[in-house]
PDB file of N, CA and C in Angstrom:
ATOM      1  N   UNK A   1      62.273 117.416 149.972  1.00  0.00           N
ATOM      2  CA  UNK A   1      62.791 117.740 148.649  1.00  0.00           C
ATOM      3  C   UNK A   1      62.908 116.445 147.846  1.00  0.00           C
ATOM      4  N   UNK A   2      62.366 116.328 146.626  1.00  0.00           N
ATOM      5  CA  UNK A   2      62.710 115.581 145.644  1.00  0.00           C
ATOM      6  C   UNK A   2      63.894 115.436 145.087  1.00  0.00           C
ATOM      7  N   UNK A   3      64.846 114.603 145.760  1.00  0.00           N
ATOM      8  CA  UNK A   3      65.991 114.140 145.456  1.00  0.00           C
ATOM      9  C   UNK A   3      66.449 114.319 143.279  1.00  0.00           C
ATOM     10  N   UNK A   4      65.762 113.614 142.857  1.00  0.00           N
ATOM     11  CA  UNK A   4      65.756 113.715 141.173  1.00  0.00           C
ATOM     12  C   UNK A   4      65.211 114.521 140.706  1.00  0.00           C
ATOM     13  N   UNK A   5      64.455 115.349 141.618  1.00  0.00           N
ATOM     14  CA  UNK A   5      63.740 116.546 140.733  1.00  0.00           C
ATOM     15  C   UNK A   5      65.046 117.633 141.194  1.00  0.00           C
ATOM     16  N   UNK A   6      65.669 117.554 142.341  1.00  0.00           N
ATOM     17  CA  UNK A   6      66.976 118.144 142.285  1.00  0.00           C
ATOM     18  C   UNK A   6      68.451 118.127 141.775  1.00  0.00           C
ATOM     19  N   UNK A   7      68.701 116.722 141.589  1.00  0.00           N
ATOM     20  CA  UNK A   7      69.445 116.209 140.789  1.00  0.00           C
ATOM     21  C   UNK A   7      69.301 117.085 139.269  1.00  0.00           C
ATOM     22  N   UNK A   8      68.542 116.966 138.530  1.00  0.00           N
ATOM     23  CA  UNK A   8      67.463 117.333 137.576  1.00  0.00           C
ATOM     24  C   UNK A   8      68.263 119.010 137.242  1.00  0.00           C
ATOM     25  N   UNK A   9      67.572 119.567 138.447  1.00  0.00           N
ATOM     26  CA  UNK A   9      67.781 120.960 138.185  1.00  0.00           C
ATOM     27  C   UNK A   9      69.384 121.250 137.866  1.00  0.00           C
ATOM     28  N   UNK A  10      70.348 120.485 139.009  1.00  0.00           N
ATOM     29  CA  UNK A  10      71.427 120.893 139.274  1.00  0.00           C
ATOM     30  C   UNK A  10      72.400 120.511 137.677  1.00  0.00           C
ATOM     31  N   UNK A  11      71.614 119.012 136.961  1.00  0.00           N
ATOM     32  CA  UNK A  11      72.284 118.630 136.214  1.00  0.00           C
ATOM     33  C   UNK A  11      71.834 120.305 134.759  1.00  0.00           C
ATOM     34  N   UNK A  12      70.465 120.631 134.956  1.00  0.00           N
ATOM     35  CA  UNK A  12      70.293 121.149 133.599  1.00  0.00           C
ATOM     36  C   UNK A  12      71.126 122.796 134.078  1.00  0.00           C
ATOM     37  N   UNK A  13      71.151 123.385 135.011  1.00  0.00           N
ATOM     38  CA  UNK A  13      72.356 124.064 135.244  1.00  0.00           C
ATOM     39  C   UNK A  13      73.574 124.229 135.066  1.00  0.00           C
ATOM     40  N   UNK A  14      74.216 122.829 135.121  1.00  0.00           N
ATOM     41  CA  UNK A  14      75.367 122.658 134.756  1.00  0.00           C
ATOM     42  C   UNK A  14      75.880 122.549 132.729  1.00  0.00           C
ATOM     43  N   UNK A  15      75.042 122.139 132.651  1.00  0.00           N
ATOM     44  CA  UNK A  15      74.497 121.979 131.206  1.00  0.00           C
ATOM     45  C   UNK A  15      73.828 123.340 130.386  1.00  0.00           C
ATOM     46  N   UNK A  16      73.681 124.004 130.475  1.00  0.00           N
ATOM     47  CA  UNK A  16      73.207 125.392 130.736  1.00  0.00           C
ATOM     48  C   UNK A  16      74.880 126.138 130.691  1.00  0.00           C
ATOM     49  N   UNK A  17      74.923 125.829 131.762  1.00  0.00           N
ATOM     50  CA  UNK A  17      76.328 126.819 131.924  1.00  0.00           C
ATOM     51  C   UNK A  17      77.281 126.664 130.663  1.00  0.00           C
ATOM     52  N   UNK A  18      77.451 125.563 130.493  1.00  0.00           N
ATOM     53  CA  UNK A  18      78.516 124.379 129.772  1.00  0.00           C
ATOM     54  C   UNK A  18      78.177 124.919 128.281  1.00  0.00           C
ATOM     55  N   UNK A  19      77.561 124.589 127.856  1.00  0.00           N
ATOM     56  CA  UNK A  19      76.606 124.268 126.404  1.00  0.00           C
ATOM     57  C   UNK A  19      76.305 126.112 125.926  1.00  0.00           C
ATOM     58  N   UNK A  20      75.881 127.025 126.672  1.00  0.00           N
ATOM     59  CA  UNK A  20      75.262 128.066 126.385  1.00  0.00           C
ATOM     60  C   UNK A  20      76.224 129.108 126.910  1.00  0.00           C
ATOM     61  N   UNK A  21      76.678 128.876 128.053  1.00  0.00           N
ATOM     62  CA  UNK A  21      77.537 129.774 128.505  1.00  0.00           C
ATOM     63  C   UNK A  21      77.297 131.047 129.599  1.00  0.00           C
ATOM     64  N   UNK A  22      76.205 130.595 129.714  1.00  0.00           N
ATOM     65  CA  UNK A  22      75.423 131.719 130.892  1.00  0.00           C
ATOM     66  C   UNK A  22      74.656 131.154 132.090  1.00  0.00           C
ATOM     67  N   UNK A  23      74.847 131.809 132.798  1.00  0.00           N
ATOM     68  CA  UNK A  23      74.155 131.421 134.355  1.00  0.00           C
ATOM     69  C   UNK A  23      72.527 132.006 133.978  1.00  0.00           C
ATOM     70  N   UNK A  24      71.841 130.298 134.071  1.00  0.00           N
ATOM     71  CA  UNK A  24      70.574 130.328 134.259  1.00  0.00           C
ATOM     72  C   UNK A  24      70.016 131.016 135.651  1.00  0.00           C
ATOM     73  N   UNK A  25      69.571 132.422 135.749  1.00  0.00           N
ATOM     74  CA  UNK A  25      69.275 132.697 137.233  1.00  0.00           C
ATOM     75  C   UNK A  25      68.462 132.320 137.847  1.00  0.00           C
ATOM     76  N   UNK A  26      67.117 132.386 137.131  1.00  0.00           N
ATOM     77  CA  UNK A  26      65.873 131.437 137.290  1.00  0.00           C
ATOM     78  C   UNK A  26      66.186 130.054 137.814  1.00  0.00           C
ATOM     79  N   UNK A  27      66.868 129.423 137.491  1.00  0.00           N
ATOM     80  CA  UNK A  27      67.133 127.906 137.791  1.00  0.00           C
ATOM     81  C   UNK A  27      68.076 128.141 138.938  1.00  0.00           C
ATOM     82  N   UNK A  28      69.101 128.573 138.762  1.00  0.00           N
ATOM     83  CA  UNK A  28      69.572 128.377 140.149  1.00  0.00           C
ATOM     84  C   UNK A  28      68.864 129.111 141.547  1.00  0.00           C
ATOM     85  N   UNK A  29      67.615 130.097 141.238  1.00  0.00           N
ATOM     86  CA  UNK A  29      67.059 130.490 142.234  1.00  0.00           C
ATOM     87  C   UNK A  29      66.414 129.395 143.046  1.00  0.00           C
ATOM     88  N   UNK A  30      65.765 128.676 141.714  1.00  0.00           N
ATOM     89  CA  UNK A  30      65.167 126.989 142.638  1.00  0.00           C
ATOM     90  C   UNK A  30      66.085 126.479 142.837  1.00  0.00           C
ATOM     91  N   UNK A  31      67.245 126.292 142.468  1.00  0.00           N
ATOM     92  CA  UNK A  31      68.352 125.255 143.219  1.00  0.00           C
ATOM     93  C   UNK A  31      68.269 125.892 144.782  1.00  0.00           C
ATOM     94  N   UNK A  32      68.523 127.160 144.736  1.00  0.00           N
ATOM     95  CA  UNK A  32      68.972 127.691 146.405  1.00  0.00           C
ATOM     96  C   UNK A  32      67.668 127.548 147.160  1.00  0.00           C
ATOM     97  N   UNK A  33      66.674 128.067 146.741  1.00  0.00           N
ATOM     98  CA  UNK A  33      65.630 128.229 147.033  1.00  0.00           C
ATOM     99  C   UNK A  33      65.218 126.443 148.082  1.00  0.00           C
ATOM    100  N   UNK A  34      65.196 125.341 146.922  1.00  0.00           N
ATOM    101  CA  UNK A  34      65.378 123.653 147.491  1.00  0.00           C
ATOM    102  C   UNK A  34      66.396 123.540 148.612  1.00  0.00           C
ATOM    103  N   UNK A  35      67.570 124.449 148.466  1.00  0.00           N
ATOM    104  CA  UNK A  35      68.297 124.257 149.349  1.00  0.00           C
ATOM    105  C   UNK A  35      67.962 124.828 151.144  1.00  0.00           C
ATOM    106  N   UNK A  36      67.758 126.211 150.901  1.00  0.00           N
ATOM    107  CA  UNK A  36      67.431 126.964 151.871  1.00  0.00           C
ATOM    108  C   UNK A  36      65.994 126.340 152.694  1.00  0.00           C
ATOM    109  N   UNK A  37      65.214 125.561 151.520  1.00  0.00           N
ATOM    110  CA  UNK A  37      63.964 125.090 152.475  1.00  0.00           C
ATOM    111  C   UNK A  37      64.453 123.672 153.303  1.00  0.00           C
ATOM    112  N   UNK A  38      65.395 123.465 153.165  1.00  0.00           N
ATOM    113  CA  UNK A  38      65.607 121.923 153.760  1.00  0.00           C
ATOM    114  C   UNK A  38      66.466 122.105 154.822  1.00  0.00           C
ATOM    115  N   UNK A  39      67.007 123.695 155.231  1.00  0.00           N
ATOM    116  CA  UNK A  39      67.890 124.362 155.899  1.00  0.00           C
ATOM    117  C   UNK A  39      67.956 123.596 157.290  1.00  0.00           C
ATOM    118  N   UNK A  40      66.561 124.092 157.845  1.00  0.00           N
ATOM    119  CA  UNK A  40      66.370 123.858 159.018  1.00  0.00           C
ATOM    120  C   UNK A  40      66.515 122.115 159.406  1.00  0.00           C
ATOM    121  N   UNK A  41      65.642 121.536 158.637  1.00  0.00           N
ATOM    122  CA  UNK A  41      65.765 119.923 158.873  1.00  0.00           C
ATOM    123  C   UNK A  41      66.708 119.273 158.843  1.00  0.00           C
ATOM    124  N   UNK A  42      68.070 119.836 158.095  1.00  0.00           N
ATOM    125  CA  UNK A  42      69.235 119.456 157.983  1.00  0.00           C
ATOM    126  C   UNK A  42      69.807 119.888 159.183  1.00  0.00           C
ATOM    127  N   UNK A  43      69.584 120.774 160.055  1.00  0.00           N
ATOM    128  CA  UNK A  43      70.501 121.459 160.941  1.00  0.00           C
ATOM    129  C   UNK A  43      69.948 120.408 162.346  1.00  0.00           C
ATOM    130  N   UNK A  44      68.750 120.084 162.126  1.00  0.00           N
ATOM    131  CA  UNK A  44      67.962 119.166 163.342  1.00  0.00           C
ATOM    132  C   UNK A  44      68.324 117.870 163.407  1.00  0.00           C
ATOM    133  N   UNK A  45      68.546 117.399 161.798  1.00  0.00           N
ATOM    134  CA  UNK A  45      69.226 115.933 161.737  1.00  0.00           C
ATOM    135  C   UNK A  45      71.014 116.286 161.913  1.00  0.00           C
ATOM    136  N   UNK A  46      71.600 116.906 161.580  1.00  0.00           N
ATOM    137  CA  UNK A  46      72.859 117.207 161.726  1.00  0.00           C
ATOM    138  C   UNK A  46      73.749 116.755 160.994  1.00  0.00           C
ATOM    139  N   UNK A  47      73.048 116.818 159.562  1.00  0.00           N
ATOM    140  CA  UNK A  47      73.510 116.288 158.593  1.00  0.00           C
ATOM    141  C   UNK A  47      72.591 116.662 157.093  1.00  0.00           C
ATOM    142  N   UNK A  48      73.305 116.851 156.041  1.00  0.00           N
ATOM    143  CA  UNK A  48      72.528 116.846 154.933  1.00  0.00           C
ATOM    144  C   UNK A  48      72.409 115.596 154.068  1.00  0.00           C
ATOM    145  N   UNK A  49      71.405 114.960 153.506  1.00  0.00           N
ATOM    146  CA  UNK A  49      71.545 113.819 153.274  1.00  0.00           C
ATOM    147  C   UNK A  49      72.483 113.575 152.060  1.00  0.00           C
ATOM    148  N   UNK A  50      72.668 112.320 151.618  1.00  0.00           N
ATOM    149  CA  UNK A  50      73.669 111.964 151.342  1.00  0.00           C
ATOM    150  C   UNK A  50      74.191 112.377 149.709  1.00  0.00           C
ATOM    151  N   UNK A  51      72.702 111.951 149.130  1.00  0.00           N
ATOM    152  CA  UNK A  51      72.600 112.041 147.914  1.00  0.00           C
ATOM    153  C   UNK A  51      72.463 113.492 147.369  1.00  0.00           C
ATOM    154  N   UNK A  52      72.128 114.595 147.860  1.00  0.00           N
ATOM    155  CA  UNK A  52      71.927 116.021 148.157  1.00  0.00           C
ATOM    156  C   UNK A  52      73.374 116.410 148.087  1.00  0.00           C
ATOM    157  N   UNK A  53      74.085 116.019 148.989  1.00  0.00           N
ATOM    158  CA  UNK A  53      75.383 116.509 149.612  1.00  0.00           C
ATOM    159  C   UNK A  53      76.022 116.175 148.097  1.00  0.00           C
ATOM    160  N   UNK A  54      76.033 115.235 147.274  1.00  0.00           N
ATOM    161  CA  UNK A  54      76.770 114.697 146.268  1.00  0.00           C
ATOM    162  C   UNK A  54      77.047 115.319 144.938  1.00  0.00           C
ATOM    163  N   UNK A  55      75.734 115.752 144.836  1.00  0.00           N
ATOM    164  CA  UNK A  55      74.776 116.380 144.185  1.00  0.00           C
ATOM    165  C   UNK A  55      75.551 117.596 143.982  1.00  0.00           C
ATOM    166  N   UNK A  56      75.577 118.378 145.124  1.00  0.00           N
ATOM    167  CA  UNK A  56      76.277 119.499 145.753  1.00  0.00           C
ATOM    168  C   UNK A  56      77.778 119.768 145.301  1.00  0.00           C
ATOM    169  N   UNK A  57      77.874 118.855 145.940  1.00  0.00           N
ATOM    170  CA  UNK A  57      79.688 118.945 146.054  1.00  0.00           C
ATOM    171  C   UNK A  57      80.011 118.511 144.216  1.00  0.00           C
ATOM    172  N   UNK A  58      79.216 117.906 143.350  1.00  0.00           N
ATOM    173  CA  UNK A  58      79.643 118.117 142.141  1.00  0.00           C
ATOM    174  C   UNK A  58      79.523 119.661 141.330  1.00  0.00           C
ATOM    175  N   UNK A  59      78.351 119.950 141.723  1.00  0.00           N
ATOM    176  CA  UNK A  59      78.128 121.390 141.379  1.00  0.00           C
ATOM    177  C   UNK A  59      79.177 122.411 141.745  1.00  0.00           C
ATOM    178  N   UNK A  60      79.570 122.347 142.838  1.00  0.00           N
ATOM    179  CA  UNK A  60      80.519 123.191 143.309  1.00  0.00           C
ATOM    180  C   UNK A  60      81.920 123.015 143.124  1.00  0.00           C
ATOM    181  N   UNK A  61      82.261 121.958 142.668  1.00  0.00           N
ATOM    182  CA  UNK A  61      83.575 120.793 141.541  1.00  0.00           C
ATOM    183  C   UNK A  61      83.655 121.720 140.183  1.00  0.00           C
ATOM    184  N   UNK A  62      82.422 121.345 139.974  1.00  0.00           N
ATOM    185  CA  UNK A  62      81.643 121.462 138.196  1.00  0.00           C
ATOM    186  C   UNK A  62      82.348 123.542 138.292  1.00  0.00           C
ATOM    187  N   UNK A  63      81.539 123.791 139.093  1.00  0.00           N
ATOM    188  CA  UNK A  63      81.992 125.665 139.046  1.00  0.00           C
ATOM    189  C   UNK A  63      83.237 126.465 139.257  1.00  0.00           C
ATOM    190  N   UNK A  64      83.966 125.459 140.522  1.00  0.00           N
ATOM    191  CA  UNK A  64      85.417 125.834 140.604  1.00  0.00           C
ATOM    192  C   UNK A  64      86.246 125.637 139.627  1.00  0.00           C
ATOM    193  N   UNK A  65      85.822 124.799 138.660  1.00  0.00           N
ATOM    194  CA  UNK A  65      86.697 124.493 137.401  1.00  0.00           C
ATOM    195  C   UNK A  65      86.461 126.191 136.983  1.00  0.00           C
ATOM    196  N   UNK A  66      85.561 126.742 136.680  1.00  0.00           N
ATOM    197  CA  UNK A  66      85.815 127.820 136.130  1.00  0.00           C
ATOM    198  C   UNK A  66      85.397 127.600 134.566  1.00  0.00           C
ATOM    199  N   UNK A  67      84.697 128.825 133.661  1.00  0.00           N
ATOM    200  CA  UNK A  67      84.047 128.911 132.412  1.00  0.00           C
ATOM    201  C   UNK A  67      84.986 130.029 131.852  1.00  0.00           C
ATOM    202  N   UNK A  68      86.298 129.495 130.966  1.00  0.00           N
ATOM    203  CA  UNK A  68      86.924 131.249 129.511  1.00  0.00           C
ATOM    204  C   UNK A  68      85.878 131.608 129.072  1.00  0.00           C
ATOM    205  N   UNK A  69      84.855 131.133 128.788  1.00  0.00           N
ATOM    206  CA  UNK A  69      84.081 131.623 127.680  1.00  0.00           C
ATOM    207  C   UNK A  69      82.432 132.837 128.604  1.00  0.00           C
ATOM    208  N   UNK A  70      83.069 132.972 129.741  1.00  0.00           N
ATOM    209  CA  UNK A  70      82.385 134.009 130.485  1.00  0.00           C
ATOM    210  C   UNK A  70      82.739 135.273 130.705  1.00  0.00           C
ATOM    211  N   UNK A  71      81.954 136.327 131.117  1.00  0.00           N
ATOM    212  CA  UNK A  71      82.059 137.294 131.085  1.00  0.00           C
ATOM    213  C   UNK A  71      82.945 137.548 132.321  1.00  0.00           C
ATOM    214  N   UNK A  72      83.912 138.802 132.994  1.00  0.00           N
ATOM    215  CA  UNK A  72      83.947 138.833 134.272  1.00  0.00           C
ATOM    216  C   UNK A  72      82.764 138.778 135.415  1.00  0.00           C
ATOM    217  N   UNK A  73      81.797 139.199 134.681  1.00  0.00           N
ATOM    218  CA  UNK A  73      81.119 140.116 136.015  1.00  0.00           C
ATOM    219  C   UNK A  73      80.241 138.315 136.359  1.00  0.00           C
ATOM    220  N   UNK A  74      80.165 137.960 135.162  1.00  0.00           N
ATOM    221  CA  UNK A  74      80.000 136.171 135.194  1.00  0.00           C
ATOM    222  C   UNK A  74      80.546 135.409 135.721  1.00  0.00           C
ATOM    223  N   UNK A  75      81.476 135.149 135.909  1.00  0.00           N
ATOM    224  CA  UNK A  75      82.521 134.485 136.342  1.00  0.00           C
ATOM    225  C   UNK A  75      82.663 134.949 137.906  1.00  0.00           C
ATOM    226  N   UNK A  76      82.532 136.168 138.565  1.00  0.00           N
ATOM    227  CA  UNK A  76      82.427 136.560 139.965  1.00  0.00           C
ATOM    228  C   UNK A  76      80.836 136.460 139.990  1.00  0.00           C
ATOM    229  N   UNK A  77      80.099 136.198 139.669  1.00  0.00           N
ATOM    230  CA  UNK A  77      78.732 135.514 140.108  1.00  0.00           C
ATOM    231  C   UNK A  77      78.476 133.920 140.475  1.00  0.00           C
ATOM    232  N   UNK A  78      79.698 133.278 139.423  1.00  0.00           N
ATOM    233  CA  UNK A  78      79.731 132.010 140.098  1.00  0.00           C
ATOM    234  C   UNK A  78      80.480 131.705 140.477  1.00  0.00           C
ATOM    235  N   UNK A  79      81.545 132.776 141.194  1.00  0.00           N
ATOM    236  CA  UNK A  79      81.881 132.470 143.094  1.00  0.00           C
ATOM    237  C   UNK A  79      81.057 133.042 143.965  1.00  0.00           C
ATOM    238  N   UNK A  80      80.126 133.330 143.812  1.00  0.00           N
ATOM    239  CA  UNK A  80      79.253 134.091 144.470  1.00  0.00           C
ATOM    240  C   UNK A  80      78.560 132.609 144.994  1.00  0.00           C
ATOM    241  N   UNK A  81      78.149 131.966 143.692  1.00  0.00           N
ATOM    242  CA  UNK A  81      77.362 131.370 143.467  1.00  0.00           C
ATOM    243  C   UNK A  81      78.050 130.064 144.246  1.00  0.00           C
ATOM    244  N   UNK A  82      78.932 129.465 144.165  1.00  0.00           N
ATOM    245  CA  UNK A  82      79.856 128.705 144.888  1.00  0.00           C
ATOM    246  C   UNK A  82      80.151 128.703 146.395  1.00  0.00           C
ATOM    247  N   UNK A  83      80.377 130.205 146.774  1.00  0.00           N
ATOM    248  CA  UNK A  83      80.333 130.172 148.194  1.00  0.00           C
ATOM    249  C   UNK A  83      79.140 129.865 148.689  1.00  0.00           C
ATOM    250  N   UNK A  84      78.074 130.600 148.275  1.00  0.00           N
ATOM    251  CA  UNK A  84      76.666 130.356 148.741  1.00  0.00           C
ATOM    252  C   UNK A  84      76.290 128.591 149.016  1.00  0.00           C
ATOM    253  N   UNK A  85      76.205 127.951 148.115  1.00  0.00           N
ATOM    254  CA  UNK A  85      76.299 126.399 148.054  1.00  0.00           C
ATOM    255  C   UNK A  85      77.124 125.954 149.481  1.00  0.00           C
ATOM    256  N   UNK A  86      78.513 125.946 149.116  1.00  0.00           N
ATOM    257  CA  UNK A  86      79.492 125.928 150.137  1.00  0.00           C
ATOM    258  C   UNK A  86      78.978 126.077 151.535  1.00  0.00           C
ATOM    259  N   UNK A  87      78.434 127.365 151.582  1.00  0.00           N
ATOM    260  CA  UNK A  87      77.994 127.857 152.965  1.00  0.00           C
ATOM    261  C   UNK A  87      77.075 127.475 153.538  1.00  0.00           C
ATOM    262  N   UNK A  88      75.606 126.860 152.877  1.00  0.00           N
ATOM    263  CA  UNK A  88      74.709 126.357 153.154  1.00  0.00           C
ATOM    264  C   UNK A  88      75.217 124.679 153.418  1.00  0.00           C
ATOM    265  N   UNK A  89      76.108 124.000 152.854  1.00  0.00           N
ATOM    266  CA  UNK A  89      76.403 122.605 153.180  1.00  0.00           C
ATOM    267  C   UNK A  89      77.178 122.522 153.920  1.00  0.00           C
ATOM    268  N   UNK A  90      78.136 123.759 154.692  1.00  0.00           N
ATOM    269  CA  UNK A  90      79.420 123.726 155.661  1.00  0.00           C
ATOM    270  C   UNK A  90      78.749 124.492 156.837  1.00  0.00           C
ATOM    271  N   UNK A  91      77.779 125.217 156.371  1.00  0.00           N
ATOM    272  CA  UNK A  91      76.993 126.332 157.691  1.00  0.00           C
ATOM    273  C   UNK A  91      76.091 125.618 158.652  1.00  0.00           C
ATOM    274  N   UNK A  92      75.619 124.282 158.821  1.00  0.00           N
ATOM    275  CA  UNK A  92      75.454 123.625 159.302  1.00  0.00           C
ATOM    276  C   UNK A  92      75.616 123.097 160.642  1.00  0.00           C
ATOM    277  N   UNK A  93      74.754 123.809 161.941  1.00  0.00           N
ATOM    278  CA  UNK A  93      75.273 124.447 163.510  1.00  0.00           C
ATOM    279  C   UNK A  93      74.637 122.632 164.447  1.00  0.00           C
TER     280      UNK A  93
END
């Protein structure tokens, strides 16, 4: 995975969310999508790398803050969206 081409995504997501007010689905499908392919290699090294993990854990910072200007059914998509993240960087055997 391209570290800045992920960076990238995660930042125009957040920015997206922020600025417009709606969950880009398309974009975060490649966020998970980058995530889920690096699944396995992370579970073999026993670790996710560093800059990834950072990456991560701001996104999931950035979402627990929480968006007023969302809908409900919005707002329970990005805890949806939060655990998922979460689970893939803590699910880690």
């Amino acid at each position: 995975m391209n570290t800045e081409g992920f960076k990238n995504k995660v930042m125009k997501f957040m920015v997206k969310l922020r600025t417009e007010n709606c969950i880009d689905e398309g974009l975060y499908d490649s966020i998970s999508d980058d995530l889920s392919s690096q699944r396995v290699a992370w579970e073999e090294q026993g670790a996710v790398p560093l800059a990834i993990f950072e990456v991560c854990v701001d996104l999931v910072n950035y979402i627990a803050g929480g968006n007023r200007f969302l809908s409900e059914d919005d707002q329970e998509r990005l805890e949806d969206i939060n655990d998922e993240i979460y689970g893939v960087l803590m699910g880690l055997e």
